[in-house]
Protein backbone atom coordinates (compact mmCIF):
# COMPACT_ATOMS: atom_id res chain seq x y z
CA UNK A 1 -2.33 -43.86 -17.87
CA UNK A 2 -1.16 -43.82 -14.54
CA UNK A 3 -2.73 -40.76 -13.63
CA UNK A 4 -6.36 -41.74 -15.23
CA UNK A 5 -5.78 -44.92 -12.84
CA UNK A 6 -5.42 -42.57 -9.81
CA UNK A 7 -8.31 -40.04 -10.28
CA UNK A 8 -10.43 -43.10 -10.96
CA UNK A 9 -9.03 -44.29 -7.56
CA UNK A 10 -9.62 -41.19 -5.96
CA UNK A 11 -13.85 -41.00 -7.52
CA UNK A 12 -13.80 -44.64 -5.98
CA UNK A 13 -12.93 -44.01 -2.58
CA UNK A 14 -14.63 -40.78 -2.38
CA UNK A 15 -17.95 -42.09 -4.04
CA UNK A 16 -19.64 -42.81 -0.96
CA UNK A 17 -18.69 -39.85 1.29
CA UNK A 18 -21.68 -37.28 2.07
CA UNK A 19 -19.23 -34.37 2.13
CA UNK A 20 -17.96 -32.73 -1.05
CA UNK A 21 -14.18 -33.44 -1.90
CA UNK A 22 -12.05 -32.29 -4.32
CA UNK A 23 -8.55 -33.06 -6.07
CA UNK A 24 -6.84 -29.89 -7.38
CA UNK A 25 -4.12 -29.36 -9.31
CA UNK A 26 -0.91 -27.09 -8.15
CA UNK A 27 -2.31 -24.41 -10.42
CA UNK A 28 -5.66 -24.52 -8.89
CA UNK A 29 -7.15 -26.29 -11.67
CA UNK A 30 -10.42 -29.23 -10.29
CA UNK A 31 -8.88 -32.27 -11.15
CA UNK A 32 -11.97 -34.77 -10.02
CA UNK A 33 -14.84 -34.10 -7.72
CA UNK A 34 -17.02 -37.26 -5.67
CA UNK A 35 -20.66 -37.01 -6.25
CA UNK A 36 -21.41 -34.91 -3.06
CA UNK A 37 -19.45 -32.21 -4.56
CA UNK A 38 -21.41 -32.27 -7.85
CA UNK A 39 -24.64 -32.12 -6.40
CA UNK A 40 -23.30 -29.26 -4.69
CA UNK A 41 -21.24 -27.00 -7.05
CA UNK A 42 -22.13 -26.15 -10.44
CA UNK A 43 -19.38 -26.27 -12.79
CA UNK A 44 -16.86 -28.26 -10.48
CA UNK A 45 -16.98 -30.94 -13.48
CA UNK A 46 -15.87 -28.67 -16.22
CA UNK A 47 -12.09 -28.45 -15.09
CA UNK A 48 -12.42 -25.15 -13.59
CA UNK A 49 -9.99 -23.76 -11.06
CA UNK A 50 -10.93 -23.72 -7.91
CA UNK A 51 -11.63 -19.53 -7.27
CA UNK A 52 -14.09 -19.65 -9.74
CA UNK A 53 -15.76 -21.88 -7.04
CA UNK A 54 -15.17 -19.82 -3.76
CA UNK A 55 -15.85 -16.28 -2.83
CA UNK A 56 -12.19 -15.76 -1.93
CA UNK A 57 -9.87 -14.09 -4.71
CA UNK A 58 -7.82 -16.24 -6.26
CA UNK A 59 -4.52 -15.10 -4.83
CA UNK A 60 -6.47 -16.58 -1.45
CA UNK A 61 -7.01 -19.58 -3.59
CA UNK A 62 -3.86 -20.15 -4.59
CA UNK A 63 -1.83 -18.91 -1.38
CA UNK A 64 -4.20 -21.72 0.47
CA UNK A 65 -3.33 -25.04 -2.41
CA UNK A 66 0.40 -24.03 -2.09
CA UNK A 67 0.24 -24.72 2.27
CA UNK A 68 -1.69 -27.27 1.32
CA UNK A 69 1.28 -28.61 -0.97
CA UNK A 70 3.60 -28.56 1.59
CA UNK A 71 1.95 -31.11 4.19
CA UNK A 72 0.85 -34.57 4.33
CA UNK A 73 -1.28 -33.79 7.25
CA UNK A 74 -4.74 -32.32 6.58
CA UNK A 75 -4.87 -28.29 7.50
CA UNK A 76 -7.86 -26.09 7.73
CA UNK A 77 -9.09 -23.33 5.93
CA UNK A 78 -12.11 -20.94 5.29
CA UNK A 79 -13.46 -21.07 2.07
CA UNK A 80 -17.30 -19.85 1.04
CA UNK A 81 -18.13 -22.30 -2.12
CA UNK A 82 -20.83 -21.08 -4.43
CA UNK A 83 -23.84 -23.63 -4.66
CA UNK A 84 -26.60 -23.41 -6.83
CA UNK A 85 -28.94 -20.91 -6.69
CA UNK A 86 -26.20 -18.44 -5.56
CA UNK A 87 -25.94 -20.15 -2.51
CA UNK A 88 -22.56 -19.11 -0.17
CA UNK A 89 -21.78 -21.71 1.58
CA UNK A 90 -18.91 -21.36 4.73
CA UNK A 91 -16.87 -24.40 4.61
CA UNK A 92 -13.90 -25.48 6.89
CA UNK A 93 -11.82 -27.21 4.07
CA UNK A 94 -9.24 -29.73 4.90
CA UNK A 95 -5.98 -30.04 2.42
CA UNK A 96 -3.30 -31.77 2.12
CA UNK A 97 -0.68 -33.23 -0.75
CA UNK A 98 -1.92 -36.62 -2.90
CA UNK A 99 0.94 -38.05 -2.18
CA UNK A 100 -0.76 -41.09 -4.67
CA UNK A 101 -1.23 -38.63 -7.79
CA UNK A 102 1.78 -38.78 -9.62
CA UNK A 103 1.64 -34.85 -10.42
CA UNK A 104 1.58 -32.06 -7.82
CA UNK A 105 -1.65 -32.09 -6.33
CA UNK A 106 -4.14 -31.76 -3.59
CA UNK A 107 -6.51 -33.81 -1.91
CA UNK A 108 -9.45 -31.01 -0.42
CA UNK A 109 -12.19 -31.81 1.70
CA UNK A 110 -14.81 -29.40 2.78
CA UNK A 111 -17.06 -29.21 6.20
CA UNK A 112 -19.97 -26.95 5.99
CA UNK A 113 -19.53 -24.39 9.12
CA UNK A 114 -22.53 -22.63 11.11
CA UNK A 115 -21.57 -19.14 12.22
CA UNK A 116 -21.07 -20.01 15.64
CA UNK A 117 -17.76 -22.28 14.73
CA UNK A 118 -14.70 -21.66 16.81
CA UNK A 119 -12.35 -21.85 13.79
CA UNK A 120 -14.53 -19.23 12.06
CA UNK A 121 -14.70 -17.22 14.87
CA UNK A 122 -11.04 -17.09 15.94
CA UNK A 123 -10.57 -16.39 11.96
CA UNK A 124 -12.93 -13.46 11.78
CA UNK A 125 -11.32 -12.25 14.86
CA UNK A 126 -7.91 -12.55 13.59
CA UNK A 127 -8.75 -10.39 10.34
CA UNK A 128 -10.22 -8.09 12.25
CA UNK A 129 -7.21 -7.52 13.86
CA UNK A 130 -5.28 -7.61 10.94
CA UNK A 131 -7.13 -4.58 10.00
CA UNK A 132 -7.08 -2.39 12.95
CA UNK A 133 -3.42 -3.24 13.02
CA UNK A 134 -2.86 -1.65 9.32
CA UNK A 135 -5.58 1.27 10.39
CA UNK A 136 -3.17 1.88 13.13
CA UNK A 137 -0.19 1.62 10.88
CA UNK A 138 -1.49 4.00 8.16
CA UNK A 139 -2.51 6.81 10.51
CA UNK A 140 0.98 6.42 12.70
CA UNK A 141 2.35 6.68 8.78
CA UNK A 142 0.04 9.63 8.49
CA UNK A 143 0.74 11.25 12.10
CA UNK A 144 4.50 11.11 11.39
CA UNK A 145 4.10 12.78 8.00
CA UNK A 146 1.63 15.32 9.65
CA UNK A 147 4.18 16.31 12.41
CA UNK A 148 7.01 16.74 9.84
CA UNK A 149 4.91 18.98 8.12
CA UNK A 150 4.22 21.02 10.97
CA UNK A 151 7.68 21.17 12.02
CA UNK A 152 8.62 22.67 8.62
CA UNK A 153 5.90 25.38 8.93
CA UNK A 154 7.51 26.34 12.32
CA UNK A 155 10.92 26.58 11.62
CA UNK A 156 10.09 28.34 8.53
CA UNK A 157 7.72 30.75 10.37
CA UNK A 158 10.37 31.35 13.04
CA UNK A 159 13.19 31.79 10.18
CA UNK A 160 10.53 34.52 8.81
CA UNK A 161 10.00 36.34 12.16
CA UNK A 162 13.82 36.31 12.78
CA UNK A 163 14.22 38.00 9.11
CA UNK A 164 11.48 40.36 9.80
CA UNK A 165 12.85 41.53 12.79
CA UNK A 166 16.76 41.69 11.89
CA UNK A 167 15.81 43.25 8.47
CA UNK A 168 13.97 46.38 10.21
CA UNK A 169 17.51 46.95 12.23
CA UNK A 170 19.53 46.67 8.89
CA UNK A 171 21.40 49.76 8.52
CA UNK A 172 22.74 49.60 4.74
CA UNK A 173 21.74 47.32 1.82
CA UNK A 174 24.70 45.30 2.18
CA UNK A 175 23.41 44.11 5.91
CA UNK A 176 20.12 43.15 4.17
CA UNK A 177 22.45 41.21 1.66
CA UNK A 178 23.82 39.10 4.23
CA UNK A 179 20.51 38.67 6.08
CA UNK A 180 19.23 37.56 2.91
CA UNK A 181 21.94 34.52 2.75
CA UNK A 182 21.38 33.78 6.25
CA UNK A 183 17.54 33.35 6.39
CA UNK A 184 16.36 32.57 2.94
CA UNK A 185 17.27 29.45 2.15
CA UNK A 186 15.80 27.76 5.09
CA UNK A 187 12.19 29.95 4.49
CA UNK A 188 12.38 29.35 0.82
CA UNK A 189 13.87 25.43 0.72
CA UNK A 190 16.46 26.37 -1.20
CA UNK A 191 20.16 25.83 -1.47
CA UNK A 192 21.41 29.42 -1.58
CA UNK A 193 20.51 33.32 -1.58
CA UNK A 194 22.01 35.93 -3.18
CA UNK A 195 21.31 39.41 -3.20
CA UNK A 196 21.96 41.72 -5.70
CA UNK A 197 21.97 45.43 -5.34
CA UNK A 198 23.03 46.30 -9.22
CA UNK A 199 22.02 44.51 -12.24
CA UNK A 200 24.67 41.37 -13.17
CA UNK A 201 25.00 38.86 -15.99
CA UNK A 202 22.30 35.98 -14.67
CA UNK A 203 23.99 32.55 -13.51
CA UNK A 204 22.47 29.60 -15.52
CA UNK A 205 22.58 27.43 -12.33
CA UNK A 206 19.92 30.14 -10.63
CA UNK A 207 16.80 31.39 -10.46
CA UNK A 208 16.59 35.18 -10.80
CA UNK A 209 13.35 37.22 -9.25
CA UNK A 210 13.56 40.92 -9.53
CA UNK A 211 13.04 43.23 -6.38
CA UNK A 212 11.84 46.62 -5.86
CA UNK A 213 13.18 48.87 -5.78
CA UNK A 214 16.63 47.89 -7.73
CA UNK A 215 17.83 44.55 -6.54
CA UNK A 216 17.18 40.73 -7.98
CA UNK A 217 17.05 38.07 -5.89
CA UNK A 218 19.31 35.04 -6.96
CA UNK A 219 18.28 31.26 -5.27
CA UNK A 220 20.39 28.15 -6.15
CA UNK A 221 17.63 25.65 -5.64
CA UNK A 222 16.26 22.20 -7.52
CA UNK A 223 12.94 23.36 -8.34
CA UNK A 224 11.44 26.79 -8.27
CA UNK A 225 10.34 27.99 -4.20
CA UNK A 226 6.10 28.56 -3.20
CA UNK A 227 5.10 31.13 -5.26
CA UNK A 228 3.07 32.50 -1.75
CA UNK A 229 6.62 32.02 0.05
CA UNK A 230 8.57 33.97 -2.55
CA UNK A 231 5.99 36.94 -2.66
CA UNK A 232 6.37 37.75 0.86
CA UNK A 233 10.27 37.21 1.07
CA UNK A 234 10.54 39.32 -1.56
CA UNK A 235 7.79 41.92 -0.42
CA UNK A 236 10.04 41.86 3.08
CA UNK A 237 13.28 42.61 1.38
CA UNK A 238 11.91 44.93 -1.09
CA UNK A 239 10.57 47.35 2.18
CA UNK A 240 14.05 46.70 3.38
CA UNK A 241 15.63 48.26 0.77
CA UNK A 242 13.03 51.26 -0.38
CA UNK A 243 15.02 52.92 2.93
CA UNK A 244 18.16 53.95 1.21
């Protein structure tokens, strides 16, 4: 009763206004439209919430009743209603809290805007720079990753050059053994290296790749190395070896 007594309060004092104003609930839903809203938006009288009446998504939608919930002062927002004829019409809209409805609500009028309004201008400008600002973000993000990419390829190209270069001065299989431990891991991304020169009961914690001539190559690692990597480690310690 008492809120039928306030929305009929609320068509009463809103009955002769030329702009279009709206009471909505806390859940979005149109509670009561004046005339000028009517004329303007189809459906307003069916209950509907109020994104089905804007352009905006209705997280927007309900992101703008909840400020709107919080003051007693009207505050401005953009909204584009949908008149007839698929009209979209910019609108500054005005809410604030019914303090007179007995249930959470809102009390919403809405100013047609021309595109040269300040508000809408300083708006547009400020979600423009909302999205350079995540642009920016994203390709620092992508920079970053892009660097720490490139410093793995170094360090595992200069790991590979220092291999290839202390392997060709190995003078017996065990020194190609111990450069083996020293430089694989890093090239490969694995925990450990082992090389063995004679065949050995396999570990269940490693991987085991055979080398040529008669060695297999043991890595302790989480997931199996680069195929591409592992062919050429193994291709380097395998010409190693074929000298003794």
């Amino acid at each position: 009763m008492i809120r039928d007594e306030a929305l009929g309060l609320f068509r009463k004092i809103t009955g002769l206004l030329t702009e279009p104003v709206l009471l909505v609930a806390a859940d979005t839903e149109v509670l009561a439209a004046n005339p000028a809203a009517i004329r303007l938006l189809p459906g307003v009288e069916d209950g509907t919430p109020l994104s089905a009446l804007v352009s905006e998504s209705a997280d927007d939608v309900a992101r703008c009743v909840r400020q709107w919930l919080r003051t007693g002062h009207p505050t401005p927002a953009g909204l584009t209603l949908h008149g007839y004829d698929g009209a979209r019409l910019r609108c500054r809209c005005f809410g604030a809290r019914a303090q007179w409805m007995p249930v959470p609500s809102v009390h919403l009028r809405a100013v047609r805007i021309d595109p040269g309004d300040r508000f809408l201008t300083l708006k547009e400008r400020v979600n423009a720079l909302e999205r350079e600002r995540t642009l920016r973000f994203r390709a620092t993000e992508d920079r970053a990753a892009l660097n720490a990419s490139l410093s793995a390829v170094h360090a595992r190209l200069d790991h590979l050059h220092a291999m290839i270069v202390a392997l060709t001065a190995a003078a017996t299989p065990e020194a190609v053994g111990e450069l083996v431990a020293e430089h694989v891991p890093t090239i490969l991304g694995c925990t450990g290296a082992d090389l063995r020169l004679a065949p050995s009961a396999p570990a269940r914690t490693h991987l085991h790749i055979p080398v040529t001539p008669h060695a297999t190559l043991a890595l302790t690692a989480d997931s199996p190395p680069s195929p591409e990597h592992l062919e050429s480690v193994t291709s380097l310690i395998g010409g190693a070896l074929s000298r003794f």
